[in-house]
N, C-alpha and C. Protein backbone atom coordinates (compact mmCIF):
# COMPACT_ATOMS: atom_id res chain seq x y z
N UNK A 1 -16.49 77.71 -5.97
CA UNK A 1 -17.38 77.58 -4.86
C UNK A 1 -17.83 76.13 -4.67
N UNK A 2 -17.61 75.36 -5.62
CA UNK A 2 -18.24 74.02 -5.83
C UNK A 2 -17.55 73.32 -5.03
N UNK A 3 -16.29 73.51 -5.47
CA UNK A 3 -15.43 72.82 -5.35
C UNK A 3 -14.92 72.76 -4.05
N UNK A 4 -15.19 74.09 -2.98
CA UNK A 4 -15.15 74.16 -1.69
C UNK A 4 -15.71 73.69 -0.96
N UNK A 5 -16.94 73.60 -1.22
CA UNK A 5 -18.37 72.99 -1.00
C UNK A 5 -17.85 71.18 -0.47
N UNK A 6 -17.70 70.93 -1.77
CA UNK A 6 -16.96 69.16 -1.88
C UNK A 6 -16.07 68.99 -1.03
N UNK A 7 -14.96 69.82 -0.95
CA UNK A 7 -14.32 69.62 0.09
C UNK A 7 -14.33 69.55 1.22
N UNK A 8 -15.48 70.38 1.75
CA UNK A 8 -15.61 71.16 3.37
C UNK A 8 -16.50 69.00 3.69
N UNK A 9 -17.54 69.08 2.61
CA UNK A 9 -18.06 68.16 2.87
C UNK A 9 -17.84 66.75 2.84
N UNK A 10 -16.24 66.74 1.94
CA UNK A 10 -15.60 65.00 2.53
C UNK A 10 -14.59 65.55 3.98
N UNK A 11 -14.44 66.78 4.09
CA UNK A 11 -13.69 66.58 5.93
C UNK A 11 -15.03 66.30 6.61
N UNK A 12 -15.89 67.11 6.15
CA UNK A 12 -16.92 66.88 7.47
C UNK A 12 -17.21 65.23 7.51
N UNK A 13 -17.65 64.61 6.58
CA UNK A 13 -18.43 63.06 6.66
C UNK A 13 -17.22 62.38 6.07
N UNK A 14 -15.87 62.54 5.92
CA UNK A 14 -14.82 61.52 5.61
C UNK A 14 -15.24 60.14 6.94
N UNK A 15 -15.01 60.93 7.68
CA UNK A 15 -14.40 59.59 8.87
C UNK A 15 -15.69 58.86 9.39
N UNK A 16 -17.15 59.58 8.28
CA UNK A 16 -18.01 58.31 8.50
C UNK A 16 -17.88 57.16 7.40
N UNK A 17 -17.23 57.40 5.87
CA UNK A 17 -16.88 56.74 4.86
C UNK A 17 -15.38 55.54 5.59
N UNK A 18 -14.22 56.07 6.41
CA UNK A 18 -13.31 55.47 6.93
C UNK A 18 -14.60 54.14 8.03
N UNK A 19 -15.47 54.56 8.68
CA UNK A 19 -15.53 53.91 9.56
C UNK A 19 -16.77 52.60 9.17
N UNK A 20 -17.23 53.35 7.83
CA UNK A 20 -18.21 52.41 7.46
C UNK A 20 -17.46 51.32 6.34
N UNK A 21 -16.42 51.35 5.81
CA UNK A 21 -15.30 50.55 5.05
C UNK A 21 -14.84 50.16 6.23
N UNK A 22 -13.92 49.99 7.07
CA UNK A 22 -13.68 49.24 8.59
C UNK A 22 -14.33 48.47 8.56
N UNK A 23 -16.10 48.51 9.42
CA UNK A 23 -16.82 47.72 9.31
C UNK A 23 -17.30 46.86 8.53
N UNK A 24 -17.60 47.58 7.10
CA UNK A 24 -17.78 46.27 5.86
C UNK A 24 -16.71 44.99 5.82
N UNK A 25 -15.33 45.86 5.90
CA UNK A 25 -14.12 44.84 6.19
C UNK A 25 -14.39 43.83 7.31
N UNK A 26 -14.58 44.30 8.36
CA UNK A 26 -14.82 43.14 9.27
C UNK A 26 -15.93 41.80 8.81
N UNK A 27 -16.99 42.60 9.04
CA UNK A 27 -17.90 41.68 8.28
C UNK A 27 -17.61 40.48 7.34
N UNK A 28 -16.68 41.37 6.20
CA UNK A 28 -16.44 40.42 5.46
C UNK A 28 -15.24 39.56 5.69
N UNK A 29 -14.73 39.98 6.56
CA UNK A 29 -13.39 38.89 7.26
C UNK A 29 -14.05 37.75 7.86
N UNK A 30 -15.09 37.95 8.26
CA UNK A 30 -15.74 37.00 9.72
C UNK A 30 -16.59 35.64 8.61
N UNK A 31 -17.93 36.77 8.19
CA UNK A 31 -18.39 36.13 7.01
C UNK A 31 -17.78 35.48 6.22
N UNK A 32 -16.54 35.82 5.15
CA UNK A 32 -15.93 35.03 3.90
C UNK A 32 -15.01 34.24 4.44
N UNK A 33 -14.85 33.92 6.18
CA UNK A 33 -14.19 32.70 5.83
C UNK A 33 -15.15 31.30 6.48
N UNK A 34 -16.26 31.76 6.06
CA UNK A 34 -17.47 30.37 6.46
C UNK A 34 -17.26 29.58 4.79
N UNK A 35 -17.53 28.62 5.47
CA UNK A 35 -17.74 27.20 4.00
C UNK A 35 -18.66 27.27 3.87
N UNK A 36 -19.58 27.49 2.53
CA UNK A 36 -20.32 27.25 2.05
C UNK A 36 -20.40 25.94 1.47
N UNK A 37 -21.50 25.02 1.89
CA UNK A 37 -21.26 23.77 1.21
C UNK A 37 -22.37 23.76 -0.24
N UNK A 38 -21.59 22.99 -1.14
CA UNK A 38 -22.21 23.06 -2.33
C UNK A 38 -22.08 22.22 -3.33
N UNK A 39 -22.92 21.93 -3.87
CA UNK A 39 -22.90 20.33 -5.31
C UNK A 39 -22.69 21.67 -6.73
N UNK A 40 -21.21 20.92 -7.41
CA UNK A 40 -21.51 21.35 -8.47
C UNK A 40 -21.26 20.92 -9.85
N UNK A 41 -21.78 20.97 -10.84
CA UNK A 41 -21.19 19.95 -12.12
C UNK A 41 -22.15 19.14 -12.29
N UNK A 42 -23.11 18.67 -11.70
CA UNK A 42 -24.37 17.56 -11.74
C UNK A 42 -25.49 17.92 -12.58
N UNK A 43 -25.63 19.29 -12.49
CA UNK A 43 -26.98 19.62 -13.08
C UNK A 43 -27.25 19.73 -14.52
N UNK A 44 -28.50 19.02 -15.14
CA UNK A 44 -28.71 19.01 -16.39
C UNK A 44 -27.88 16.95 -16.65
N UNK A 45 -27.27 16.25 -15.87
CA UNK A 45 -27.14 14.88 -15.65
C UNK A 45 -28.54 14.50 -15.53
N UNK A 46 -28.24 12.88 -15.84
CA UNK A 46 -29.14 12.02 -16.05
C UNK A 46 -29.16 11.59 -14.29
N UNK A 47 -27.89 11.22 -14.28
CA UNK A 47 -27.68 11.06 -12.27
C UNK A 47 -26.82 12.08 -12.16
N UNK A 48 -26.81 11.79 -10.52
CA UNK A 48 -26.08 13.21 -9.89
C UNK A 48 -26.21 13.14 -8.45
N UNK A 49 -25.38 13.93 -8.07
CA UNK A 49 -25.49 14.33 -6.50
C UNK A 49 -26.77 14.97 -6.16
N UNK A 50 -27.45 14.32 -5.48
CA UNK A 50 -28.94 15.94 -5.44
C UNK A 50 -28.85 16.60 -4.31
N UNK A 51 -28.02 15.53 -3.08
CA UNK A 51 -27.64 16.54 -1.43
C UNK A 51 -26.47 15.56 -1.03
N UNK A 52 -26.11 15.50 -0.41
CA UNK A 52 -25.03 15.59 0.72
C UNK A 52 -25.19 15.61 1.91
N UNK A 53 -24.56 14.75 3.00
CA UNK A 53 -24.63 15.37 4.21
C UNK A 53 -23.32 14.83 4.60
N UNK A 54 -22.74 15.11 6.19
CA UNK A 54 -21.69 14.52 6.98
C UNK A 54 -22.04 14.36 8.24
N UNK A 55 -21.91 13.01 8.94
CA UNK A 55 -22.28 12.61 10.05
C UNK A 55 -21.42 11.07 10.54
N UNK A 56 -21.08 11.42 11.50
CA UNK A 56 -20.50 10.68 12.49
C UNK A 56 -19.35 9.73 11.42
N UNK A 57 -18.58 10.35 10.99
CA UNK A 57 -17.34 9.74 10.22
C UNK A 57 -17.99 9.20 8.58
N UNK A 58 -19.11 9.49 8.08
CA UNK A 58 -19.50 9.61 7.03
C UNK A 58 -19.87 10.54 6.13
N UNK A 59 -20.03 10.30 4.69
CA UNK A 59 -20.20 11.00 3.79
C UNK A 59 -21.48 10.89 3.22
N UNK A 60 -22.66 10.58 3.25
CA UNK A 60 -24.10 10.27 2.95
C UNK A 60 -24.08 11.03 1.38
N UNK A 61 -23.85 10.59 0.20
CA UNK A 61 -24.19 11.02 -1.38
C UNK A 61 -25.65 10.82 -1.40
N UNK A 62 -26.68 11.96 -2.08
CA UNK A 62 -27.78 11.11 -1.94
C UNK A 62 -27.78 11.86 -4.03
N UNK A 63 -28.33 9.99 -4.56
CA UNK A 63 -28.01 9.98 -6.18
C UNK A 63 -29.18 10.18 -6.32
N UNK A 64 -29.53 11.39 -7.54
CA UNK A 64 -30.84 10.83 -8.00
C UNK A 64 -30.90 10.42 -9.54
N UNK A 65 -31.99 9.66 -9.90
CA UNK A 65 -31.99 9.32 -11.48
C UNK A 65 -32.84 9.94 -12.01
N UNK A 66 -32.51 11.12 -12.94
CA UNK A 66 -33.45 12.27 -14.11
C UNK A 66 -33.78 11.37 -15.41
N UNK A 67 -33.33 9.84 -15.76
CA UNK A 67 -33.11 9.50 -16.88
C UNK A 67 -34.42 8.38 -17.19
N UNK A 68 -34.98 7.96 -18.22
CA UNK A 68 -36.04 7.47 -19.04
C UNK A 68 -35.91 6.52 -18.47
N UNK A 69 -34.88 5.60 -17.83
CA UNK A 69 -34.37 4.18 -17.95
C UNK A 69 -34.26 3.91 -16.59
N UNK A 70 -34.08 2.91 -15.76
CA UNK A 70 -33.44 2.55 -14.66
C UNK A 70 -32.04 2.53 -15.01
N UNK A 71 -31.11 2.54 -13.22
CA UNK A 71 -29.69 2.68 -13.81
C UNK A 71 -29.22 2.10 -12.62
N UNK A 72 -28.08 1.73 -12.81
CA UNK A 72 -27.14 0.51 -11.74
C UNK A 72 -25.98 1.39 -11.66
N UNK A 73 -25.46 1.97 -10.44
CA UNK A 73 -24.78 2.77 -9.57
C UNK A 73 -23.22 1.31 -10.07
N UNK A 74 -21.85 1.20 -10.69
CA UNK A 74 -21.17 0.65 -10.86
C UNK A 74 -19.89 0.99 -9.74
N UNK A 75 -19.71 2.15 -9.90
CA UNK A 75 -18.73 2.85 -8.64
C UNK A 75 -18.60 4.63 -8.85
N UNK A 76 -18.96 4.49 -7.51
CA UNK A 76 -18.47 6.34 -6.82
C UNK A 76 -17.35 6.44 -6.31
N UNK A 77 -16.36 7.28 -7.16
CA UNK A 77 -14.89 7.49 -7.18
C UNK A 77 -14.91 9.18 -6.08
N UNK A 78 -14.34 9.05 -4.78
CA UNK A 78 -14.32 10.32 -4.26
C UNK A 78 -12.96 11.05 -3.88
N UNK A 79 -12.35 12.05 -4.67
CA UNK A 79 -10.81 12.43 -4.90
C UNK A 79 -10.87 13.83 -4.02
N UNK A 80 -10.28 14.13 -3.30
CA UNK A 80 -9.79 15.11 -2.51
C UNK A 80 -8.37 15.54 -2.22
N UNK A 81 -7.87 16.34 -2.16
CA UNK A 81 -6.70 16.45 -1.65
C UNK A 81 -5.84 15.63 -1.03
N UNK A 82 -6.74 15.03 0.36
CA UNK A 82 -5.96 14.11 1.36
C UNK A 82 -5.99 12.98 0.96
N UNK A 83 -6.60 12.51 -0.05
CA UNK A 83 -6.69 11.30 -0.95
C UNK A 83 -7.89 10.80 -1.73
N UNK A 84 -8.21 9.85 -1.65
CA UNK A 84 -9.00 9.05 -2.85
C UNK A 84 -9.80 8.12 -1.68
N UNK A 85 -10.86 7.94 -2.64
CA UNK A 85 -11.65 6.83 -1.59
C UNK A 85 -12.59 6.52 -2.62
N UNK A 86 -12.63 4.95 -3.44
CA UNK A 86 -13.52 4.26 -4.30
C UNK A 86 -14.09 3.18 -3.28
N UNK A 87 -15.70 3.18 -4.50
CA UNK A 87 -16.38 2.31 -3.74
C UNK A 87 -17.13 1.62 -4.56
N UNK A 88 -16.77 0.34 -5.29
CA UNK A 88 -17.70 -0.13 -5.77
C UNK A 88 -19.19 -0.80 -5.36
N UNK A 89 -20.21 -0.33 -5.89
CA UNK A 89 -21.46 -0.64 -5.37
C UNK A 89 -22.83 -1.62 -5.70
N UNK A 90 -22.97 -1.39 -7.22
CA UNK A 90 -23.95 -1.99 -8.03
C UNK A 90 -25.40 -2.21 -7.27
N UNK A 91 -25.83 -0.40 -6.83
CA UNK A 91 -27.29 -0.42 -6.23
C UNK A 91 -27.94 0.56 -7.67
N UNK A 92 -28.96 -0.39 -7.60
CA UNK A 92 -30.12 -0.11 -8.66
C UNK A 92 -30.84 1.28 -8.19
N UNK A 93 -30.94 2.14 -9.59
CA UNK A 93 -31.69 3.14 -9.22
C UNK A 93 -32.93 3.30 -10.45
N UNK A 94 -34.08 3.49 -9.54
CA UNK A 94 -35.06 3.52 -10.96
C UNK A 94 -35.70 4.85 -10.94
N UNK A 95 -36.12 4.86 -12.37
CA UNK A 95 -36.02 6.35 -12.90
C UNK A 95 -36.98 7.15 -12.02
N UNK A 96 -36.77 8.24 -11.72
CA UNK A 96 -36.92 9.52 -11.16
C UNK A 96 -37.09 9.23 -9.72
N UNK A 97 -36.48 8.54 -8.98
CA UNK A 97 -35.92 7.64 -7.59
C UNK A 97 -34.51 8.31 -7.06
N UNK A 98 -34.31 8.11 -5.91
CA UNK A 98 -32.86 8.54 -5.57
C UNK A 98 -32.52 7.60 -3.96
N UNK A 99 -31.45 7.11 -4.40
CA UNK A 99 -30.43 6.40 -3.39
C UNK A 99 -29.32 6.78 -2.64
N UNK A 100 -29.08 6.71 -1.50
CA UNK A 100 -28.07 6.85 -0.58
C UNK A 100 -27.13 6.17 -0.67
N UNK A 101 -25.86 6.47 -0.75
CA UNK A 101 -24.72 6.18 -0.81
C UNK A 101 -23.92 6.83 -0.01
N UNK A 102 -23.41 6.03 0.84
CA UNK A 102 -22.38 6.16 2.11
C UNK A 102 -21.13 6.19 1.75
N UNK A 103 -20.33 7.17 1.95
CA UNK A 103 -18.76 7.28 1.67
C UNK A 103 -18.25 7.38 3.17
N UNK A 104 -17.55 6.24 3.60
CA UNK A 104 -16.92 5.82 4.66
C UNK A 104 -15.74 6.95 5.10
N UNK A 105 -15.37 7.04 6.58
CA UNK A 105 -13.76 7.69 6.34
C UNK A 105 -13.53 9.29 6.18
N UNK A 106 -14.59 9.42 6.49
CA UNK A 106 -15.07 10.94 6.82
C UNK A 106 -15.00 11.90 7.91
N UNK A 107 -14.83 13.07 7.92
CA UNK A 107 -14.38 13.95 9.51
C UNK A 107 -14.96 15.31 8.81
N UNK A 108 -15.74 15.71 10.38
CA UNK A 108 -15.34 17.31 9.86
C UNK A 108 -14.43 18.20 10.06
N UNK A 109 -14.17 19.31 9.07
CA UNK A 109 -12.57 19.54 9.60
C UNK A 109 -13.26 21.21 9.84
N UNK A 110 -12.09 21.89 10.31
CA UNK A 110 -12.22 23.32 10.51
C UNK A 110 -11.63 24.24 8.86
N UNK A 111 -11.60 23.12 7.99
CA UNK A 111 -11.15 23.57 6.64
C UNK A 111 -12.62 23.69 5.81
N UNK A 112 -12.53 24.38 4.59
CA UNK A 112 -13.28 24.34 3.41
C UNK A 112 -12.64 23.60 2.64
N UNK A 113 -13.70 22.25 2.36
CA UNK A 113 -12.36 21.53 1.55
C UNK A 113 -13.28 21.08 -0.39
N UNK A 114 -12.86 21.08 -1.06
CA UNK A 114 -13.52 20.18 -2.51
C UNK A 114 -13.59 18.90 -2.73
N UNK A 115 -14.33 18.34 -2.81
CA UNK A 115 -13.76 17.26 -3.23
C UNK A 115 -14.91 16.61 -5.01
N UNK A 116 -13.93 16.20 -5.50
CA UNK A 116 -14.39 15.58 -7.04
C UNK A 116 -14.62 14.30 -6.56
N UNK A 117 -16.42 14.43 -7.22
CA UNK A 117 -16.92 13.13 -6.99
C UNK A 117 -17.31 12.63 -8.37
N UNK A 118 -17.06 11.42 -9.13
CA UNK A 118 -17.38 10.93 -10.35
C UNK A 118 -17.92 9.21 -10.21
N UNK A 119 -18.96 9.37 -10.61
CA UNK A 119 -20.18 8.28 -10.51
C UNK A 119 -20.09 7.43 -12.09
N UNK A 120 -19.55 6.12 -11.56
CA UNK A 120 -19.45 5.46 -13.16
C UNK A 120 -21.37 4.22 -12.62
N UNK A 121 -21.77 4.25 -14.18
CA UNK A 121 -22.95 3.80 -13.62
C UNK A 121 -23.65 2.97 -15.06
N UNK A 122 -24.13 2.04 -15.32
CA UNK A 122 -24.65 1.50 -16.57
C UNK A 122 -26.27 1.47 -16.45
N UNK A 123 -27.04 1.67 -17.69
CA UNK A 123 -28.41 2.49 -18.17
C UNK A 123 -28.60 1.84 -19.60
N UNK A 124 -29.34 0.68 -19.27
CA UNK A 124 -30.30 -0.04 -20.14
C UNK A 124 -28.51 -0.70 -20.90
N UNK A 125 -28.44 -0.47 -21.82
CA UNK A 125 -27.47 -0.99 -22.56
C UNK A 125 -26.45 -0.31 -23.00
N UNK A 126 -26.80 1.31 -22.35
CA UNK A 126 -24.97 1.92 -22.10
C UNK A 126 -24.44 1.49 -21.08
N UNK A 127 -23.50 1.47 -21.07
CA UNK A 127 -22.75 0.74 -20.01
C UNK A 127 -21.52 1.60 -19.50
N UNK A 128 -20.92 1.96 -18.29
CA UNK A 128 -19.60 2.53 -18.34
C UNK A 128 -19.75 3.60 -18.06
N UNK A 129 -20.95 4.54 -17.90
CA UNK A 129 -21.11 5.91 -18.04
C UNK A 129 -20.46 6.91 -17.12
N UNK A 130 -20.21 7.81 -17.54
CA UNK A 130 -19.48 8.45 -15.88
C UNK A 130 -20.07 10.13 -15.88
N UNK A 131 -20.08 9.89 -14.98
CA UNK A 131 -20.56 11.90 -14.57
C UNK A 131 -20.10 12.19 -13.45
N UNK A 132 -19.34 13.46 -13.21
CA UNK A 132 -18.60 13.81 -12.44
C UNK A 132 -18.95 15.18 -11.85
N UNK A 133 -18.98 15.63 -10.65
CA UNK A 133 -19.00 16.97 -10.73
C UNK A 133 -18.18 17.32 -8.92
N UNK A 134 -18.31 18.51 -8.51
CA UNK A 134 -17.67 18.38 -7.22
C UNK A 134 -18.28 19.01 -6.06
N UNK A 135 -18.23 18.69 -4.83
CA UNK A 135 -19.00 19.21 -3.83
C UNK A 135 -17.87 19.92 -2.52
N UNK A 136 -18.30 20.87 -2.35
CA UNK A 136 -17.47 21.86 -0.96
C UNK A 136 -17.84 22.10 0.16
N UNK A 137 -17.35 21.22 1.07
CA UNK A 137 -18.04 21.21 2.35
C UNK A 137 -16.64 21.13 3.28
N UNK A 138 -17.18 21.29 4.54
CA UNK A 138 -15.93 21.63 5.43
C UNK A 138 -16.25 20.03 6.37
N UNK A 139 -15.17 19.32 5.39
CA UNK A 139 -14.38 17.95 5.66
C UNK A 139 -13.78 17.42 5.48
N UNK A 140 -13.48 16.36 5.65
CA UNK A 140 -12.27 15.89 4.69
C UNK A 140 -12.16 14.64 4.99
N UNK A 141 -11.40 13.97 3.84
CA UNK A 141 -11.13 12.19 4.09
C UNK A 141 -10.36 11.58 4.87
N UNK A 142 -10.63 10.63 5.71
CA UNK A 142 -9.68 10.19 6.74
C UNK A 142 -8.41 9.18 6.23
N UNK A 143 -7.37 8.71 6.37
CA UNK A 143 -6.48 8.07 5.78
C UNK A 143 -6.92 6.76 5.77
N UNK A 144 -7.15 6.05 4.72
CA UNK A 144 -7.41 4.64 4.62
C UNK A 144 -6.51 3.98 4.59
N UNK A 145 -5.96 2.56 5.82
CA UNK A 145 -4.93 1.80 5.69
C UNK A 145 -5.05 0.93 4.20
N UNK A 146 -4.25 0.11 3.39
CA UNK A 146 -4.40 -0.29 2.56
C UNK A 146 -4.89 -1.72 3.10
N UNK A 147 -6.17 -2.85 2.70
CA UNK A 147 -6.66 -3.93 3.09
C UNK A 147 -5.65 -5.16 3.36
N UNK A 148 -5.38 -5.48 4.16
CA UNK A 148 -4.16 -6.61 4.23
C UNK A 148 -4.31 -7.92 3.23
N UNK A 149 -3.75 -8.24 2.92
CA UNK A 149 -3.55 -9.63 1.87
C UNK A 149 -4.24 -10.60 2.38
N UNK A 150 -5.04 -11.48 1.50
CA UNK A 150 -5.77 -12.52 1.93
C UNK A 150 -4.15 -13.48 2.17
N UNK A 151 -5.02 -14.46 3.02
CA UNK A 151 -3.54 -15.61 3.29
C UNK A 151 -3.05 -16.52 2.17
N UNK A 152 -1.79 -16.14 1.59
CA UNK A 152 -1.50 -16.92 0.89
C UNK A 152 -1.12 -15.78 -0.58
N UNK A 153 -1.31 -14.68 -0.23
CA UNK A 153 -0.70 -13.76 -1.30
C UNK A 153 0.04 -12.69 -0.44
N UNK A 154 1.11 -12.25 -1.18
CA UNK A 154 2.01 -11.40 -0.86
C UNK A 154 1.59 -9.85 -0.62
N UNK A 155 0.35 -9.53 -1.90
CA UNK A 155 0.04 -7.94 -1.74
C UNK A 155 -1.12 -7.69 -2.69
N UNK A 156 -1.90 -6.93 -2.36
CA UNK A 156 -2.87 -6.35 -2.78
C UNK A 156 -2.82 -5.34 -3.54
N UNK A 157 -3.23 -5.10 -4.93
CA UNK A 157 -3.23 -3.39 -5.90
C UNK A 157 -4.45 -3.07 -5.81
């Protein structure tokens, strides 16, 4: 009798279970293919990414310093798929302060893209330090021509 019971009652409400899976599906078709943008790998660093933004062919890093010491920003290395883009800088950051850093060469794209960002930076008398982590936002790096040769040399590395 139970067992008839169960049955009578997935024909009767089956095709509200079919139509409410449909819909979740959609949802989640529409929804899961948005970019979520996001910093990750930084946290529990001395520096770090603390936000991000993208605007008008830029990358805006905004660094902050968690550490006892003041610290000197040496270079922000930014690796993506479509390429690489370094920037040496040497802007001072003092402790529990945070600085903007502009990454040139920037677009938004209709992609979700990663990109690994690693911050080499020297702090009182360490020197060299690097912390790395990566951020996902829907953009991407524009192709950088390589800088032409000053006059009087053949080529630039």
């Amino acid at each position: 009798m139970k067992a008839q019971s169960a049955i009578e009652y997935l024909i009767t409400y089956g095709w509200m279970l079919i139509a409410v899976s449909i819909a979740g599906g959609a949802v989640y078709s529409t929804v899961g293919s948005e970019c979520v943008e996001s910093t990750s790998g930084f946290t529990g660093s001395d520096i770090g990414v603390n936000d991000f933004g993208i605007s008008s062919n830029n990358m805006d890093l905004v660094i902050s310093n968690n550490a006892p010491d003041d610290a000197v920003i040496d270079e922000v290395k930014v690796n993506s798929s479509t390429g690489e883009y370094r920037i040496v800088n040497g802007t001072g950051i003092g402790v529990g302060s945070e600085e903007v850093i502009t990454i040139p060469a920037v677009e938004s794209s209709s992609e979700c893209n990663n990109f690994d960002i690693s911050i080499t930076y020297s702090q009182g008398s360490l020197e060299n330090q690097v912390v790395s982590g990566s951020l996902t936002t829907s953009a991407r790096l524009l192709e950088i021509d390589p800088p032409a040769a000053p006059s009087g040399l053949s080529a630039t590395y």
